[in-house]
N, C-alpha and C. Protein backbone atom coordinates (compact mmCIF):
# COMPACT_ATOMS: atom_id res chain seq x y z
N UNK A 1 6.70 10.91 -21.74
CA UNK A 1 7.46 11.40 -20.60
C UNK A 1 7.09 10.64 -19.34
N UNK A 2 6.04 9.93 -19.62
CA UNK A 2 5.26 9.31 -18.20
C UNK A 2 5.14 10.17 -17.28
N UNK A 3 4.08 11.18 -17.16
CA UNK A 3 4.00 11.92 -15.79
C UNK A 3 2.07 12.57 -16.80
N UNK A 4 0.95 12.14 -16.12
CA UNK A 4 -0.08 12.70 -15.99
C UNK A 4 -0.47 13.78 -15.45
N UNK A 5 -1.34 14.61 -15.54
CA UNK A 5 -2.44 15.26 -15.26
C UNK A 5 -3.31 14.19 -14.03
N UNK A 6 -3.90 15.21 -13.45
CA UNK A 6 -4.90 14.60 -12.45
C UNK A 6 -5.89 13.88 -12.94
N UNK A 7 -6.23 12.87 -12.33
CA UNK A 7 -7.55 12.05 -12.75
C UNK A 7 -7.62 10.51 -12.02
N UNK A 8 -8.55 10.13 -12.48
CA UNK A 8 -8.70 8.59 -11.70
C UNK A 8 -7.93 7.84 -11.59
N UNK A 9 -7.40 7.08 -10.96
CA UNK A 9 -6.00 6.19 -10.56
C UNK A 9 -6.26 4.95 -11.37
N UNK A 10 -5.94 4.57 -12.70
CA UNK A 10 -5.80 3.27 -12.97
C UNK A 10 -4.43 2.60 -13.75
N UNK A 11 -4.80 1.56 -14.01
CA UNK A 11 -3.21 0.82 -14.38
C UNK A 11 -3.40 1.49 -15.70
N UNK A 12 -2.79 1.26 -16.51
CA UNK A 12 -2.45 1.19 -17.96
C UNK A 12 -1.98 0.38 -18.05
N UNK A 13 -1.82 -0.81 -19.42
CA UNK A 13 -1.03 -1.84 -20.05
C UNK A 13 0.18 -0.65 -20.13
N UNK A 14 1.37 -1.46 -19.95
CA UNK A 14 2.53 -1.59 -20.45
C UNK A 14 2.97 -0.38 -18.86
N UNK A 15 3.72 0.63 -19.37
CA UNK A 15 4.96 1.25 -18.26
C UNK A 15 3.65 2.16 -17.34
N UNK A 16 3.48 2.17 -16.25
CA UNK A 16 2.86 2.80 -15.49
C UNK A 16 2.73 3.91 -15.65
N UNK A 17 1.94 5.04 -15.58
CA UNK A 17 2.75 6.79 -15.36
C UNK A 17 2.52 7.76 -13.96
N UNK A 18 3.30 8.35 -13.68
CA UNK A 18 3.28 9.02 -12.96
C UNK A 18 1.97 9.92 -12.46
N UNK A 19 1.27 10.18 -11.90
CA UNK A 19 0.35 10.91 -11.05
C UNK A 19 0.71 12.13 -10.65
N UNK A 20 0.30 13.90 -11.05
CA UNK A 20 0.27 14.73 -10.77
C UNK A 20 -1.18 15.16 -10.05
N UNK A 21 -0.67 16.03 -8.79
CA UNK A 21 -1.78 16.46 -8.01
C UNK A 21 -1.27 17.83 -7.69
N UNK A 22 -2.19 18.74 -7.54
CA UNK A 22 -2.54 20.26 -7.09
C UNK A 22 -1.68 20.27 -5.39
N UNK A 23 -1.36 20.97 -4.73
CA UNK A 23 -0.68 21.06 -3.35
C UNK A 23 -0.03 22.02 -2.99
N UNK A 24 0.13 22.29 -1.48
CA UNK A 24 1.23 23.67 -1.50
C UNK A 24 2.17 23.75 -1.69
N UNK A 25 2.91 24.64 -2.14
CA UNK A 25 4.51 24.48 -2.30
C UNK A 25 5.42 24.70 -1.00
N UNK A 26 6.19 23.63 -1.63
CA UNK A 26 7.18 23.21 -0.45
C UNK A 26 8.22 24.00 -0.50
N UNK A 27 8.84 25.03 -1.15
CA UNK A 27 9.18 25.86 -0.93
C UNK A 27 9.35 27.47 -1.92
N UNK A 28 9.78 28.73 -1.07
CA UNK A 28 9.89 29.81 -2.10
C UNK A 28 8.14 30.70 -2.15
N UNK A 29 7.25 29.70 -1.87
CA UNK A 29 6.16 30.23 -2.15
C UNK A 29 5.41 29.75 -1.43
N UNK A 30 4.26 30.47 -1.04
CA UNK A 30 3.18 30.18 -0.19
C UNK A 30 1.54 29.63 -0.81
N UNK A 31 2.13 29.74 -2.60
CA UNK A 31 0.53 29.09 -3.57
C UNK A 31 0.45 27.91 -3.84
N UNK A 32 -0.14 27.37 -4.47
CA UNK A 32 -0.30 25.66 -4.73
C UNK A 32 0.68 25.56 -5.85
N UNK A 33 1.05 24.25 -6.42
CA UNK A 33 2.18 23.90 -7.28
C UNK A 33 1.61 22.24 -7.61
N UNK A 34 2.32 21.83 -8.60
CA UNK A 34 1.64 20.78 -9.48
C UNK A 34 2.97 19.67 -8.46
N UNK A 35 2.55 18.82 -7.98
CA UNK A 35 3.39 17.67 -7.27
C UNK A 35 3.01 16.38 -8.24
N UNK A 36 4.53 15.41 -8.11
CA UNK A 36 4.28 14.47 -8.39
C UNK A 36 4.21 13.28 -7.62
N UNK A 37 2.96 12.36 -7.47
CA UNK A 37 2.78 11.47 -6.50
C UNK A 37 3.74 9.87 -6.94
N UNK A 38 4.11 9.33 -5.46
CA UNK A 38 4.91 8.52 -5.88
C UNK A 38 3.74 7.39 -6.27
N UNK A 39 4.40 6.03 -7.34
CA UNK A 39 3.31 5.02 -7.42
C UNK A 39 3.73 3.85 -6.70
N UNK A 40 4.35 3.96 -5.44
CA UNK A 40 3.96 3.11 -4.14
C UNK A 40 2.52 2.78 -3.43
N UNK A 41 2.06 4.13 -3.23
CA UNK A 41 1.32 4.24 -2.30
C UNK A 41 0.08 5.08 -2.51
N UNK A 42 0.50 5.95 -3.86
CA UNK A 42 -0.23 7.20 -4.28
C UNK A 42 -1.00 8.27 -3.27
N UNK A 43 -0.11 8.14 -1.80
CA UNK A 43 -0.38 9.40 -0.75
C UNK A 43 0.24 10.21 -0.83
N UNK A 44 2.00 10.05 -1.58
CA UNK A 44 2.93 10.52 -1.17
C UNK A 44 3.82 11.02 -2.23
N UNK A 45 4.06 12.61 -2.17
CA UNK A 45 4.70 13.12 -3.66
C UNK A 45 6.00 12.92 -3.15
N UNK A 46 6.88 12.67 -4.44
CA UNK A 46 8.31 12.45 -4.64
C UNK A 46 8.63 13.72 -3.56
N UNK A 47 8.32 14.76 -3.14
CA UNK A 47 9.46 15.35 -2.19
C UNK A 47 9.38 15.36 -0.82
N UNK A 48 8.32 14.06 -0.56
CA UNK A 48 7.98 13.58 0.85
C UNK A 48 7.18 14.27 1.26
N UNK A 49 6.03 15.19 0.91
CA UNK A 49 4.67 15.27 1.10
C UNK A 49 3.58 14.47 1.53
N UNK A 50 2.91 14.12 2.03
CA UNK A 50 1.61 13.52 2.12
C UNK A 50 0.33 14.19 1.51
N UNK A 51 -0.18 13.22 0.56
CA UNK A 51 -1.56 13.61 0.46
C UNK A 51 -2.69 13.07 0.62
N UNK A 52 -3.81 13.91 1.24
CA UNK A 52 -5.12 12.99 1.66
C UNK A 52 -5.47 12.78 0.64
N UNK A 53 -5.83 13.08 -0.82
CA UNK A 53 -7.11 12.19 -1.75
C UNK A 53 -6.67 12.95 -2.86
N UNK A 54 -6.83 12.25 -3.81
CA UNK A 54 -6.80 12.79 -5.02
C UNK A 54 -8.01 14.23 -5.17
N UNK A 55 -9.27 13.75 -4.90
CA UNK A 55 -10.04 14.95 -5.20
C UNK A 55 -9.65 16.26 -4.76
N UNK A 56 -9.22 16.92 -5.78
CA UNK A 56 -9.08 18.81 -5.78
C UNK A 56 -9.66 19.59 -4.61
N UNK A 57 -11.15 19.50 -4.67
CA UNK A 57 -11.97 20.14 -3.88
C UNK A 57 -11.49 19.82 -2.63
N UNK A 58 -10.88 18.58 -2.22
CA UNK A 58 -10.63 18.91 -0.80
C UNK A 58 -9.35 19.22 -0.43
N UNK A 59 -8.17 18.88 -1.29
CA UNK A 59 -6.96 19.67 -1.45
C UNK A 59 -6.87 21.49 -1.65
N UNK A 60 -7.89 21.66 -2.24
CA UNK A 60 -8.20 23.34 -2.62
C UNK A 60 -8.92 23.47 -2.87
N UNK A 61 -10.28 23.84 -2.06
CA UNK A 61 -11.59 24.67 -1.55
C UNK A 61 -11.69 25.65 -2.67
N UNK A 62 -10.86 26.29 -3.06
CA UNK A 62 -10.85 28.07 -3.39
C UNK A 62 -10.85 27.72 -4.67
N UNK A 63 -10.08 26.71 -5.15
CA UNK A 63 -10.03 26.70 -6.66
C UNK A 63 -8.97 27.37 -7.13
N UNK A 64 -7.75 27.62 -6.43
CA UNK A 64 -6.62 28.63 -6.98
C UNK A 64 -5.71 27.53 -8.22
N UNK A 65 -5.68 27.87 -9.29
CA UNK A 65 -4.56 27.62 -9.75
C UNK A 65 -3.61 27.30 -9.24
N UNK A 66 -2.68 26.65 -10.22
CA UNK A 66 -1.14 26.08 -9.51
C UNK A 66 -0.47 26.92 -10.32
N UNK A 67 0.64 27.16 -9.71
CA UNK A 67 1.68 28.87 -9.77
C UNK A 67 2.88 28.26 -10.59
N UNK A 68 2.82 26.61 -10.69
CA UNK A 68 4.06 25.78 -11.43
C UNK A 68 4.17 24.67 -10.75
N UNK A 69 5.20 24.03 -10.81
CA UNK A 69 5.45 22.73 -10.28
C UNK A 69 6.58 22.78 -9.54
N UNK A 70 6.48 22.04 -8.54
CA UNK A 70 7.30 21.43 -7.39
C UNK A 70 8.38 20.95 -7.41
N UNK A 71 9.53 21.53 -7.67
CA UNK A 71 10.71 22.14 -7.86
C UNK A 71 11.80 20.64 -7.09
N UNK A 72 11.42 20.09 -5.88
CA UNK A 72 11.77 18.87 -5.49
C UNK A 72 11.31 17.76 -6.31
N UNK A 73 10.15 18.06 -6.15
CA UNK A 73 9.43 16.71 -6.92
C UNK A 73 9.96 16.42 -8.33
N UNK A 74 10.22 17.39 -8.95
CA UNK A 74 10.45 17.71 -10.22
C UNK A 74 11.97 17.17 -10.49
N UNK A 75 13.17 17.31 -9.49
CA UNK A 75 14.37 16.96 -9.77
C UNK A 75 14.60 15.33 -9.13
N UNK A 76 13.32 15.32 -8.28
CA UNK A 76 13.50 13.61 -8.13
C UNK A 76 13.02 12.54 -9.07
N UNK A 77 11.70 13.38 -9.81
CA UNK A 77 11.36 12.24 -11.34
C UNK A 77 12.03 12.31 -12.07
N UNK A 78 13.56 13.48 -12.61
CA UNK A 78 14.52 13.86 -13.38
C UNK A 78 15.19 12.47 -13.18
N UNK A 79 15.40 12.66 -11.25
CA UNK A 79 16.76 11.20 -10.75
C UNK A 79 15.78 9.75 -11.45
N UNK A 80 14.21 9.83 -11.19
CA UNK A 80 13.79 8.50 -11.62
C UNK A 80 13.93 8.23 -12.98
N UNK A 81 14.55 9.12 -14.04
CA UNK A 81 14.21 8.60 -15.31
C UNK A 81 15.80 8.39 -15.81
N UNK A 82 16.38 8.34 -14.85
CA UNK A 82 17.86 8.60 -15.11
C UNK A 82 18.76 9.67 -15.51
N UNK A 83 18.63 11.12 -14.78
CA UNK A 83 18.96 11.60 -14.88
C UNK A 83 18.32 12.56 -15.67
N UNK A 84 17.66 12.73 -16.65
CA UNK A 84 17.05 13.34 -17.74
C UNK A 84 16.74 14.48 -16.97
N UNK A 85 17.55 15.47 -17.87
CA UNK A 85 17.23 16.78 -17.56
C UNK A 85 15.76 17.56 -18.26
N UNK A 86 14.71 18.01 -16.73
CA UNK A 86 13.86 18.11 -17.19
C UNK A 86 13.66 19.58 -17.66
């Protein structure tokens, strides 16, 4: 599907994958939600978010779970894979 779990930023041989990070939700809800970071720049999730760092702990102190995923982010890696309904 190309889309990771959190962890250390490196290449892989062959098709790149996508970068998921912990964050607040951008909308509907006020808990954290699973975003997907673009691989431009890896600051910045597909629904125009900014993020300071990959590490958790400083994205979320508390340790809360993510409530689901990011509902923008989510229909813009749909548009990046061509459409594919996710």
């Amino acid at each position: 599907m190309g889309v990771r779990a959190v962890g250390p930023r490196r290449e892989q041989k062959g098709t790149p994958m996508y970068e998921m990070r912990k964050g607040p939700a951008t909308t509907g809800t006020s808990g954290f939600v699973w975003h997907v970071i673009t691989k431009e720049d890896g600051c910045s999730t597909l629904c125009g978010r900014r993020v300071a760092s990959a590490d958790l702990a400083q994205a979320d102190p508390s340790g809360t779970a993510a409530e689901g995923h990011c509902v923008p982010c989510m229909d813009a890696f749909s548009q990046v894979l061509g459409g594919t309904d996710l």
